[in-house]
C-alpha atoms as a PDB file:
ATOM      1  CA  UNK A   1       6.270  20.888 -37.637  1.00  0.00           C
ATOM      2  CA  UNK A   2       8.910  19.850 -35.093  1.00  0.00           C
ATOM      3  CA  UNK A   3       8.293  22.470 -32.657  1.00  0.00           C
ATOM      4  CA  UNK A   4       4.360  20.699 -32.997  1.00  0.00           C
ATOM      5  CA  UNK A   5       5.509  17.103 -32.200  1.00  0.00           C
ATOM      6  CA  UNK A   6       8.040  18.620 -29.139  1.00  0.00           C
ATOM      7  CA  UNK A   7       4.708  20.205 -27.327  1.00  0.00           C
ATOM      8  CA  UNK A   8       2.628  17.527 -28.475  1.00  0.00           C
ATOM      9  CA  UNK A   9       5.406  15.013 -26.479  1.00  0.00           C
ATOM     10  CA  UNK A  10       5.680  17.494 -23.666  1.00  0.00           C
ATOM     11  CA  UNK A  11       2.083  17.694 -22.905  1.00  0.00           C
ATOM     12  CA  UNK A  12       1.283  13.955 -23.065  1.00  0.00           C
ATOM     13  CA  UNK A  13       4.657  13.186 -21.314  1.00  0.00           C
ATOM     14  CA  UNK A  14       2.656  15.809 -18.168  1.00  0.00           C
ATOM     15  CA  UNK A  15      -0.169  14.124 -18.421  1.00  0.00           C
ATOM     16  CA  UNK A  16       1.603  10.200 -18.471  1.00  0.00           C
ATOM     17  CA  UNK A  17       3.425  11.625 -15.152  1.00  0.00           C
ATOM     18  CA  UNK A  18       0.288  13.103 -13.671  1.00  0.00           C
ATOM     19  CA  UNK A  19      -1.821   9.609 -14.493  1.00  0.00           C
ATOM     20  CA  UNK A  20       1.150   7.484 -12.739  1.00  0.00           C
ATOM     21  CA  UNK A  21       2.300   9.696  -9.829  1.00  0.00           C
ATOM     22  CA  UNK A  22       0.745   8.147  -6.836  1.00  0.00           C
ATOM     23  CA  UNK A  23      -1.465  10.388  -4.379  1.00  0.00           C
ATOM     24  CA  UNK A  24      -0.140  10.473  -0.733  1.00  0.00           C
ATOM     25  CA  UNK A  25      -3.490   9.478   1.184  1.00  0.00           C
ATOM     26  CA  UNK A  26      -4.025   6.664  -1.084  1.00  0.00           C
ATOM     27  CA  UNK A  27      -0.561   5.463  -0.379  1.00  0.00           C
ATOM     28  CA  UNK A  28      -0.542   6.176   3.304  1.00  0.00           C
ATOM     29  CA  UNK A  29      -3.993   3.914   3.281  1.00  0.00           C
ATOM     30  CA  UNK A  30      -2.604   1.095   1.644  1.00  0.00           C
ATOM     31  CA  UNK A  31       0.266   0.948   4.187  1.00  0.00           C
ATOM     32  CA  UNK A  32      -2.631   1.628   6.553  1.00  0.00           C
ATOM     33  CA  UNK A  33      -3.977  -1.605   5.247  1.00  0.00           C
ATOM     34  CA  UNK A  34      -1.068  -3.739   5.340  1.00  0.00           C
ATOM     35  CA  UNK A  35       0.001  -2.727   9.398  1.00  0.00           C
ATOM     36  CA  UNK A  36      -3.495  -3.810  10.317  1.00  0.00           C
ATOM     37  CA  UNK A  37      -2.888  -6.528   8.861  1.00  0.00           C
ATOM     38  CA  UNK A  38       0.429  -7.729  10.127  1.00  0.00           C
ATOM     39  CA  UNK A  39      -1.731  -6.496  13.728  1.00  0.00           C
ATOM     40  CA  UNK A  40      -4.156  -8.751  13.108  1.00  0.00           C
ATOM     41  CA  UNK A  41      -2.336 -11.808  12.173  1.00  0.00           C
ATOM     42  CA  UNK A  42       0.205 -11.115  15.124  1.00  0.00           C
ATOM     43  CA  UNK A  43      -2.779 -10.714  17.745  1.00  0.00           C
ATOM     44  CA  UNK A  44      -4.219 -14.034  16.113  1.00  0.00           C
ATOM     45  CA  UNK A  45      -0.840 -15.546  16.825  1.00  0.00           C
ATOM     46  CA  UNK A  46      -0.628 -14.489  20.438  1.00  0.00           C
ATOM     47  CA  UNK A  47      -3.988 -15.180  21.250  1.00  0.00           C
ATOM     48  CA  UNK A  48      -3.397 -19.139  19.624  1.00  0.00           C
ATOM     49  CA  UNK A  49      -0.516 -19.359  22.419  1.00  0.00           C
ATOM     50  CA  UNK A  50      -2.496 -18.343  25.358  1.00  0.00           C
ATOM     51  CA  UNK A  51      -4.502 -21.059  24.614  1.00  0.00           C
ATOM     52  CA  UNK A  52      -2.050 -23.673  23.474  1.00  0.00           C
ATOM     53  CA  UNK A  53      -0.215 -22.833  26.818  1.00  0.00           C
ATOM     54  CA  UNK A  54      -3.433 -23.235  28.722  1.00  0.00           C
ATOM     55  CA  UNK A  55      -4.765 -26.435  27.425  1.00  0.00           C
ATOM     56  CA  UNK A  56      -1.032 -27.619  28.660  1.00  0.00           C
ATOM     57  CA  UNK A  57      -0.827 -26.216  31.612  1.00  0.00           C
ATOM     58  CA  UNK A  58      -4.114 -28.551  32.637  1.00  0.00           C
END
């Protein structure tokens, strides 16, 4: 009966690591994600200060 319960642990122990393990492309999109962001809000910012610095340089 133990040996039962040890394979029994071992298996769902594979398939708790298998379930949580992340999968490269879905990790390389998210960080994908995120540098377009930070992109995005930095082009936001630079465009903002051309404009600021144009409206004072009137």
């Amino acid at each position: 009966m133990r040996g039962l319960d040890e394979l029994q642990n071992r298996r769902r122990a594979r398939r708790w690591q298998r379930w949580t393990e992340n999968e490269p492309e879905a990790d390389y999109a998210r960080r994908a994600g995120i540098g377009a962001a930070i992109g995005a809000v930095f082009m936001f910012g630079v465009f903002a200060m051309i404009v600021v610095g144009l409206v004072f340089l009137r």
